[in-house]
PDB file of N, CA and C in Angstrom:
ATOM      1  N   UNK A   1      25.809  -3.402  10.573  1.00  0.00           N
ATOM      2  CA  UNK A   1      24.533  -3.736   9.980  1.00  0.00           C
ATOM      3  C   UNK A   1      23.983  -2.515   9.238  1.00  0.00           C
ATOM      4  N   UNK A   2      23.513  -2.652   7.808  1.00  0.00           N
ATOM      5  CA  UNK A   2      23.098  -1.775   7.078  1.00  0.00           C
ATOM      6  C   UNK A   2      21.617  -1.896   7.392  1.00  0.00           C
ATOM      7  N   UNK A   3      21.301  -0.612   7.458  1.00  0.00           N
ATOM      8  CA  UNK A   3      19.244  -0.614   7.669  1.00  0.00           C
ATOM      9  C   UNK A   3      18.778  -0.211   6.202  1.00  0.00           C
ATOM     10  N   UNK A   4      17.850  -0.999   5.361  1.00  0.00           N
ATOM     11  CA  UNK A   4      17.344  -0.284   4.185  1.00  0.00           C
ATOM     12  C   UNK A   4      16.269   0.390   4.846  1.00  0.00           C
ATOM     13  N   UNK A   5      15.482   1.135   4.027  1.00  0.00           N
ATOM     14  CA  UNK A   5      14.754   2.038   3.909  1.00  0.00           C
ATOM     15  C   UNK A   5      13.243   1.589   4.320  1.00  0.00           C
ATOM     16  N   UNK A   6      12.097   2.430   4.905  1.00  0.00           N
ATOM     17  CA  UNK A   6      10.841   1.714   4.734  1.00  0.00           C
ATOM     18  C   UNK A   6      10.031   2.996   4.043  1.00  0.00           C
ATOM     19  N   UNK A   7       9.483   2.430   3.288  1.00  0.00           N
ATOM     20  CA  UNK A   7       8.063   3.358   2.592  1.00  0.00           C
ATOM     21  C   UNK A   7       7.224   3.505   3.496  1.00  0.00           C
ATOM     22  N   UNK A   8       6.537   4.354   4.073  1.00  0.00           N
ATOM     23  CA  UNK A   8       5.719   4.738   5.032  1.00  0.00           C
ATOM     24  C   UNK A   8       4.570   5.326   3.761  1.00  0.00           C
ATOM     25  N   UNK A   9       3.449   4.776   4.212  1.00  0.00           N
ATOM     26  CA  UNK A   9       2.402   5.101   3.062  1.00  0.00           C
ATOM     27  C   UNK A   9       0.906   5.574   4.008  1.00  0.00           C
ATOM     28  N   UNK A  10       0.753   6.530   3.852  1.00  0.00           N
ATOM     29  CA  UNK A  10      -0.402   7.374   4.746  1.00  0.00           C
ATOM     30  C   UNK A  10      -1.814   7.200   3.693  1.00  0.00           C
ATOM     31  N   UNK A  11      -2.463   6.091   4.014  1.00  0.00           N
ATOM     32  CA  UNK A  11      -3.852   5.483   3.087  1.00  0.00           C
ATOM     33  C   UNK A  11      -4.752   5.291   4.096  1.00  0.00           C
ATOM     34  N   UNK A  12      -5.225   6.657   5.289  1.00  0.00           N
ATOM     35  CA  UNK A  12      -6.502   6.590   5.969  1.00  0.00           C
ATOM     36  C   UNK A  12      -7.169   7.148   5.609  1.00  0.00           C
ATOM     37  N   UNK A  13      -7.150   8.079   4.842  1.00  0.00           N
ATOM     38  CA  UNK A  13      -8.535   9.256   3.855  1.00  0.00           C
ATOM     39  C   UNK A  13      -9.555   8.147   3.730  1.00  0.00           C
ATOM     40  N   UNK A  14     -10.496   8.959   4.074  1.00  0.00           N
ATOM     41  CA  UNK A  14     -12.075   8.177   3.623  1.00  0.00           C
ATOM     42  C   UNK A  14     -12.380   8.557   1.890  1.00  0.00           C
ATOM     43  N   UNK A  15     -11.851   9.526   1.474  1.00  0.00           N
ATOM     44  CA  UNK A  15     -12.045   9.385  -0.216  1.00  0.00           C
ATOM     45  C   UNK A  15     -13.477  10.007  -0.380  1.00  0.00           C
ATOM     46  N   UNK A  16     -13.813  11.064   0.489  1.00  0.00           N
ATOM     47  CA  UNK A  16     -15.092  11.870   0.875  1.00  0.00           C
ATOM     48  C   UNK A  16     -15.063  12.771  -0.591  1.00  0.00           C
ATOM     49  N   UNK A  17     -14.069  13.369  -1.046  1.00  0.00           N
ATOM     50  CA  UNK A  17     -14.159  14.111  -2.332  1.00  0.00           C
ATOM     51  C   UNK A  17     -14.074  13.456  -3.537  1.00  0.00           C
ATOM     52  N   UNK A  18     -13.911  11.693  -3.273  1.00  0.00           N
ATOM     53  CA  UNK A  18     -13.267  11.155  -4.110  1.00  0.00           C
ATOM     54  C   UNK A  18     -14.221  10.072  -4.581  1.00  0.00           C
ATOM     55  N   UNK A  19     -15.069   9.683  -3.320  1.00  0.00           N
ATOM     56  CA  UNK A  19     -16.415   9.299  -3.564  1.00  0.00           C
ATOM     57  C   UNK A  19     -16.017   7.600  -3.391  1.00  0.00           C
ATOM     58  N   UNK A  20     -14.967   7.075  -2.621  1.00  0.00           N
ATOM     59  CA  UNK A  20     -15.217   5.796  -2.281  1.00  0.00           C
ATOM     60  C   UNK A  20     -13.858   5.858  -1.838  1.00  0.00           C
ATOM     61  N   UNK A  21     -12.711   4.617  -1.775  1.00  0.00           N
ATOM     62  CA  UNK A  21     -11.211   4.339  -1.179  1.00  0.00           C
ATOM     63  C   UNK A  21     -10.546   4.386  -2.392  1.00  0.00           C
ATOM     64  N   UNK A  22      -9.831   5.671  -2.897  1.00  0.00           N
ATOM     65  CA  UNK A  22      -9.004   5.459  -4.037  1.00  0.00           C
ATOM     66  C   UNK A  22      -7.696   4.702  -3.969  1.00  0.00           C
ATOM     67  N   UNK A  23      -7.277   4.205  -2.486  1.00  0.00           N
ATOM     68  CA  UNK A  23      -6.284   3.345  -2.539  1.00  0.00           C
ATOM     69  C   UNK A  23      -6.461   2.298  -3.128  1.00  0.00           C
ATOM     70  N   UNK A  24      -7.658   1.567  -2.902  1.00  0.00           N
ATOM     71  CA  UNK A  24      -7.905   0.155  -3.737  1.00  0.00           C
ATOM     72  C   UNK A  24      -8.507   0.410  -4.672  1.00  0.00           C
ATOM     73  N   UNK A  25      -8.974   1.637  -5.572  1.00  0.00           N
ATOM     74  CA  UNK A  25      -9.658   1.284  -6.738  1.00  0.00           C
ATOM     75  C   UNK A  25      -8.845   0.985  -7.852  1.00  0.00           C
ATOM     76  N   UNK A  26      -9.111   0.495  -9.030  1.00  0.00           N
ATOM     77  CA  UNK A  26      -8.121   0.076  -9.718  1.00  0.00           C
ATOM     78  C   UNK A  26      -7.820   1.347 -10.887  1.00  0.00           C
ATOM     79  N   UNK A  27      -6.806   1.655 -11.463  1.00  0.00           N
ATOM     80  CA  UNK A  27      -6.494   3.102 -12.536  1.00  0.00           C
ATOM     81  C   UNK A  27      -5.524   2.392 -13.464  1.00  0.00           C
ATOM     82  N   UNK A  28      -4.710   1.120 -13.535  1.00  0.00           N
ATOM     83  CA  UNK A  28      -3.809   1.421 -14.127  1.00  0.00           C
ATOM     84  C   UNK A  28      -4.166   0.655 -15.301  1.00  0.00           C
ATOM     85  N   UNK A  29      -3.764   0.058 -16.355  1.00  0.00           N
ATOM     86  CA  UNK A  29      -4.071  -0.727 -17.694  1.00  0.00           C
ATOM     87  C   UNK A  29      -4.673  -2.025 -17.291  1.00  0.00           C
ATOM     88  N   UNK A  30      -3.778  -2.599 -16.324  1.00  0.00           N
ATOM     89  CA  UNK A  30      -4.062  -3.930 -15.808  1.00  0.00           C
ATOM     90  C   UNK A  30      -4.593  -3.991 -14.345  1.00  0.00           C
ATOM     91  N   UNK A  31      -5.656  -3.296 -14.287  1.00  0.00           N
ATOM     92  CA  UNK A  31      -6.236  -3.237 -12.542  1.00  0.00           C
ATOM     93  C   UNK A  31      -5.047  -2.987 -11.676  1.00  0.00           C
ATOM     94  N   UNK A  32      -4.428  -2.356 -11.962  1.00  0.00           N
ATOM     95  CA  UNK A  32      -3.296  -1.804 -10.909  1.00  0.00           C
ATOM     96  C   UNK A  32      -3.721  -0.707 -10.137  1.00  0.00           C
ATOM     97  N   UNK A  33      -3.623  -0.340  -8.908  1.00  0.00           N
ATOM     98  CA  UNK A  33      -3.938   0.943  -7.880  1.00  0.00           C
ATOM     99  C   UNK A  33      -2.442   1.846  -7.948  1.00  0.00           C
ATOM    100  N   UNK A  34      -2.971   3.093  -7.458  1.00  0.00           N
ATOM    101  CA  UNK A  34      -1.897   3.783  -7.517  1.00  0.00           C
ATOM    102  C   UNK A  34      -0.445   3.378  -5.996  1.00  0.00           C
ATOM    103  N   UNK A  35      -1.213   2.702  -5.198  1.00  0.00           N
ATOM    104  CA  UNK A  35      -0.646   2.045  -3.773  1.00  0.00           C
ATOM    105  C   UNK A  35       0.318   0.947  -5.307  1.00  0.00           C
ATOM    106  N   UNK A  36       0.023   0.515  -6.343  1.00  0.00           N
ATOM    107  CA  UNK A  36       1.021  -0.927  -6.708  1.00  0.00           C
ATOM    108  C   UNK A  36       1.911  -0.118  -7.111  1.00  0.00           C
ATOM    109  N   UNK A  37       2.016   1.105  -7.771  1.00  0.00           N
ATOM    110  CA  UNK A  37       3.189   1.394  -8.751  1.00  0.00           C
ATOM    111  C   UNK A  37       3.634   1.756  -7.159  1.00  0.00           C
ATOM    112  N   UNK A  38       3.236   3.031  -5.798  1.00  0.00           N
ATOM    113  CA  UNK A  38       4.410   2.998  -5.367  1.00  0.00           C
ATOM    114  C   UNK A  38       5.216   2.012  -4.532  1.00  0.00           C
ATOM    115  N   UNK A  39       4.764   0.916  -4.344  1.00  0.00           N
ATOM    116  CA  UNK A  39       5.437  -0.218  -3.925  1.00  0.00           C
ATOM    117  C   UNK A  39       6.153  -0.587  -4.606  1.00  0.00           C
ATOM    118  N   UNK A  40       5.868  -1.132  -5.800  1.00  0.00           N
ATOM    119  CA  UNK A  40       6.558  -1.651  -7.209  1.00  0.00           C
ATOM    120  C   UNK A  40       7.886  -0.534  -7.309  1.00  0.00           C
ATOM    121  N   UNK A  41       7.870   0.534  -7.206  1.00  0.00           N
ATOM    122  CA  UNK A  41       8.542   1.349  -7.372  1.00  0.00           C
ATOM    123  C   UNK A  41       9.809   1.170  -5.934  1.00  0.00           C
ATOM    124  N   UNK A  42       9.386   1.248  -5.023  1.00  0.00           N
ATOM    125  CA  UNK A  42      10.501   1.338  -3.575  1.00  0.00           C
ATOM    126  C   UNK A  42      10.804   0.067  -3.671  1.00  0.00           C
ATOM    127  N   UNK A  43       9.651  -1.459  -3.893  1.00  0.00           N
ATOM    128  CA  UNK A  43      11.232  -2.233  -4.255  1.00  0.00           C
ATOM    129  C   UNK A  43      12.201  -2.332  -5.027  1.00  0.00           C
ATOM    130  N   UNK A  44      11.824  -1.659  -6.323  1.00  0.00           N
ATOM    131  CA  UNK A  44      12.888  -1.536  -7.198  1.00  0.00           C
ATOM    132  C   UNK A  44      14.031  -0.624  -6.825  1.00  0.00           C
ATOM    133  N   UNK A  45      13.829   0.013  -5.623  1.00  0.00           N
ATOM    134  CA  UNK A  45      14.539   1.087  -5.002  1.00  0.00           C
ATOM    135  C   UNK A  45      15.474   0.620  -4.057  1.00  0.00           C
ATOM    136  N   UNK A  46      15.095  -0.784  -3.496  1.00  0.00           N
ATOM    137  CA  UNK A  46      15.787  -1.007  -2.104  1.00  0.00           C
ATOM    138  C   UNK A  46      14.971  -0.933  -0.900  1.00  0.00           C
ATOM    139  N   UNK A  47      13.477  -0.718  -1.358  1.00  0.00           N
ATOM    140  CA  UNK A  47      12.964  -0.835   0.321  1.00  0.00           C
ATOM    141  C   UNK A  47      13.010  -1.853   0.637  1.00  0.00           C
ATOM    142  N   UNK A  48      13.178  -2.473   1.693  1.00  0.00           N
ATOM    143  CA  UNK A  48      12.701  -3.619   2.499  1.00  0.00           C
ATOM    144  C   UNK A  48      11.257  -3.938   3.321  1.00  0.00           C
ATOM    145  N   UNK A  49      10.462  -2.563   3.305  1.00  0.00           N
ATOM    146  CA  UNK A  49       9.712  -2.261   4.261  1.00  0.00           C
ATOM    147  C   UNK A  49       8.579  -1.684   3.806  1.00  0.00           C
ATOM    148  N   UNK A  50       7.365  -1.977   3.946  1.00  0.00           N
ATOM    149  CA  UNK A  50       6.245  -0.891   3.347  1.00  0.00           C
ATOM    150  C   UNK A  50       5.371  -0.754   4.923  1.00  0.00           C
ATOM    151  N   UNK A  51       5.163   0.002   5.017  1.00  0.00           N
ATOM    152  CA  UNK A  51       4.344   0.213   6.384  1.00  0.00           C
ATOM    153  C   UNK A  51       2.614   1.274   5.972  1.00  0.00           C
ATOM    154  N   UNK A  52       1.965   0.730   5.836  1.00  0.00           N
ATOM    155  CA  UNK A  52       0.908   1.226   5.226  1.00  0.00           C
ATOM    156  C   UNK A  52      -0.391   1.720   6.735  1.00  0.00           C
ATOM    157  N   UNK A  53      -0.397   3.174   6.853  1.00  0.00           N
ATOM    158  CA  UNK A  53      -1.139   3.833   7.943  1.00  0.00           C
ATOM    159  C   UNK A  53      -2.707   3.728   7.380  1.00  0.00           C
ATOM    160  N   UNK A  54      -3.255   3.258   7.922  1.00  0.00           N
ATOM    161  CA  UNK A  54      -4.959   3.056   7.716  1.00  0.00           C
ATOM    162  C   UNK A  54      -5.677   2.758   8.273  1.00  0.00           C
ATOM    163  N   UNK A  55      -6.966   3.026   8.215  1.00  0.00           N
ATOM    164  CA  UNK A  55      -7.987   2.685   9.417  1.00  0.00           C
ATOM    165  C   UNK A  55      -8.668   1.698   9.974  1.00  0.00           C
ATOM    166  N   UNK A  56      -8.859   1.577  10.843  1.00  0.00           N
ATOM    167  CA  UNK A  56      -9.319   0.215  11.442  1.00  0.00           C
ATOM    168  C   UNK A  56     -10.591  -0.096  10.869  1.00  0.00           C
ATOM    169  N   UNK A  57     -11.537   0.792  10.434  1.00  0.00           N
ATOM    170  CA  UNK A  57     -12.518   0.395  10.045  1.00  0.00           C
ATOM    171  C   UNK A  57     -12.365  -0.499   8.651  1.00  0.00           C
ATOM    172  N   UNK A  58     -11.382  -0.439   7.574  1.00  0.00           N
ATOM    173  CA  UNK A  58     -11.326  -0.835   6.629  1.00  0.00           C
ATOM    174  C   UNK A  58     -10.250  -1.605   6.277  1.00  0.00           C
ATOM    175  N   UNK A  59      -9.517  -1.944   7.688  1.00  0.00           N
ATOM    176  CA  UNK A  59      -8.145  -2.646   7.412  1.00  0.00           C
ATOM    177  C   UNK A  59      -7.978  -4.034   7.053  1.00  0.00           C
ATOM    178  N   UNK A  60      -9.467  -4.838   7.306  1.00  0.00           N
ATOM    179  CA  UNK A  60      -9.289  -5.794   6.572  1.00  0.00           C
ATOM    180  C   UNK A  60      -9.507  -5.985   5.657  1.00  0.00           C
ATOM    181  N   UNK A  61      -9.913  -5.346   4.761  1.00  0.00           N
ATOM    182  CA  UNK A  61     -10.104  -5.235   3.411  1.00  0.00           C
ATOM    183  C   UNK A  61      -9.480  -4.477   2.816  1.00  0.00           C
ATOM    184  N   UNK A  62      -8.383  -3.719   3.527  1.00  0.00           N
ATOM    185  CA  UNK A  62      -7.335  -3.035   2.878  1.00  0.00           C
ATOM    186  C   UNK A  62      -6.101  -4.310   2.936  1.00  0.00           C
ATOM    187  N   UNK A  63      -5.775  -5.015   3.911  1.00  0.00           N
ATOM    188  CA  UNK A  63      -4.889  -6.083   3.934  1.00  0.00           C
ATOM    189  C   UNK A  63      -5.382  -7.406   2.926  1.00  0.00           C
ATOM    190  N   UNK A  64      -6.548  -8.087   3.000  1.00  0.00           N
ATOM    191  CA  UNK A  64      -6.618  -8.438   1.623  1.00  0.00           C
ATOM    192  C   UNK A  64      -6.300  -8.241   0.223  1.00  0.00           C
ATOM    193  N   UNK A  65      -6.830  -6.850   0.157  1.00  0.00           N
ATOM    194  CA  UNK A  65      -6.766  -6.344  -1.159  1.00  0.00           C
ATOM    195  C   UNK A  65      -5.370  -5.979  -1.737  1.00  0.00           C
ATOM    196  N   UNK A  66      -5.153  -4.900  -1.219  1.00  0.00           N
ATOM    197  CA  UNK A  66      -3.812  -4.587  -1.241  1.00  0.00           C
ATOM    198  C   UNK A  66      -2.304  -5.421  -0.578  1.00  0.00           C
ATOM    199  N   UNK A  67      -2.584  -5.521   0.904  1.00  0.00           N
ATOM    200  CA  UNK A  67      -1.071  -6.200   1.485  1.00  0.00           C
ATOM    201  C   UNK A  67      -0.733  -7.165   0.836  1.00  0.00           C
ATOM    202  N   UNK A  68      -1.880  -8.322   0.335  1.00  0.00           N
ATOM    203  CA  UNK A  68      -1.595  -9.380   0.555  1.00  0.00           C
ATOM    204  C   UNK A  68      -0.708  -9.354  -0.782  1.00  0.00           C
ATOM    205  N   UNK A  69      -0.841  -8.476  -1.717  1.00  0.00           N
ATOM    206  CA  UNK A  69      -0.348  -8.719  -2.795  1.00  0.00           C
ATOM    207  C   UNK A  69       1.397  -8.345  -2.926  1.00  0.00           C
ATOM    208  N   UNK A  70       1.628  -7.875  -2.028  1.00  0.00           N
ATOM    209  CA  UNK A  70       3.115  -7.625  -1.626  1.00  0.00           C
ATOM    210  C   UNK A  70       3.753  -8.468  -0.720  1.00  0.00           C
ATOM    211  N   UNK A  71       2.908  -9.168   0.520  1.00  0.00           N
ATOM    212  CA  UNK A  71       3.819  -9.853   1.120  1.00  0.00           C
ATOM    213  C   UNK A  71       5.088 -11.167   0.734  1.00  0.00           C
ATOM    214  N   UNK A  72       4.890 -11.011  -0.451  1.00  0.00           N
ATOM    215  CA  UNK A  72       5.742 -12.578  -0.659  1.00  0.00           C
ATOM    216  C   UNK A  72       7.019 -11.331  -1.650  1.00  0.00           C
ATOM    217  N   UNK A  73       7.201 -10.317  -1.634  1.00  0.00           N
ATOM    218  CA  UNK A  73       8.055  -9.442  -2.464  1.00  0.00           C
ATOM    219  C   UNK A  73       8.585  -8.691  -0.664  1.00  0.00           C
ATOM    220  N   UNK A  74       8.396  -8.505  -0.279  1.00  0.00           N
ATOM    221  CA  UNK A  74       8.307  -6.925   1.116  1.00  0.00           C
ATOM    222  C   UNK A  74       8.019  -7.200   2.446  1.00  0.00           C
ATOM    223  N   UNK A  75       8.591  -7.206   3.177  1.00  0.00           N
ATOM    224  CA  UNK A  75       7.697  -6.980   4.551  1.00  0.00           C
ATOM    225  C   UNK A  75       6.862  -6.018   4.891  1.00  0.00           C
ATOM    226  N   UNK A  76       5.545  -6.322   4.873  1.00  0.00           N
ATOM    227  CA  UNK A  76       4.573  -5.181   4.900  1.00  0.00           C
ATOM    228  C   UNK A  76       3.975  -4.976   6.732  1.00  0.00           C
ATOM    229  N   UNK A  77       3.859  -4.363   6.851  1.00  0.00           N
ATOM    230  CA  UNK A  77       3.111  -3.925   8.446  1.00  0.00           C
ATOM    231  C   UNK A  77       2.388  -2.793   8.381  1.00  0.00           C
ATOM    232  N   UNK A  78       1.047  -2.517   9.198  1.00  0.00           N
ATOM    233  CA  UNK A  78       0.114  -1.497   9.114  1.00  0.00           C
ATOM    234  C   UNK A  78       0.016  -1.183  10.586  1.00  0.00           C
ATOM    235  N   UNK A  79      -0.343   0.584  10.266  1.00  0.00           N
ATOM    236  CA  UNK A  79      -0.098   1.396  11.902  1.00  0.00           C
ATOM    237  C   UNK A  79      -1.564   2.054  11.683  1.00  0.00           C
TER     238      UNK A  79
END
């Protein structure tokens, strides 16, 4: 059995210098976050796996926002 790879993505910063959650704000042409290119990017790589570390205070609105938009591409799970 071959194991692919998992992206481990560390998105608990409160964004105190940054002045709100720069994981979900949007930067790219088309409301893209910088969390889509590197997903977009590791599946094009072979991940199987995104595991996204974040805080409880904001995890449901980090799993809305963000997970939900990968689960039908990735198996996503949060620590």
């Amino acid at each position: 059995m071959v194991n692919s790879p998992a992206l481990v993505v560390l998105a608990a910063g409160m964004g105190s210098r940054y002045g709100g959650l720069k994981q979900m704000d949007p930067m790219g042409p088309n409301g893209e976050t910088v969390l889509d290119y590197s997903v977009f990017d590791a599946i094009r790589a072979g991940f199987s796996k995104v595991i996204f570390v974040i805080r409880e205070d904001f995890a449901e609105a980090f799993q809305n926002t963000v997970g939900a938009k990968f689960a039908d591409q990735i198996e996503v799970a949060y620590a």
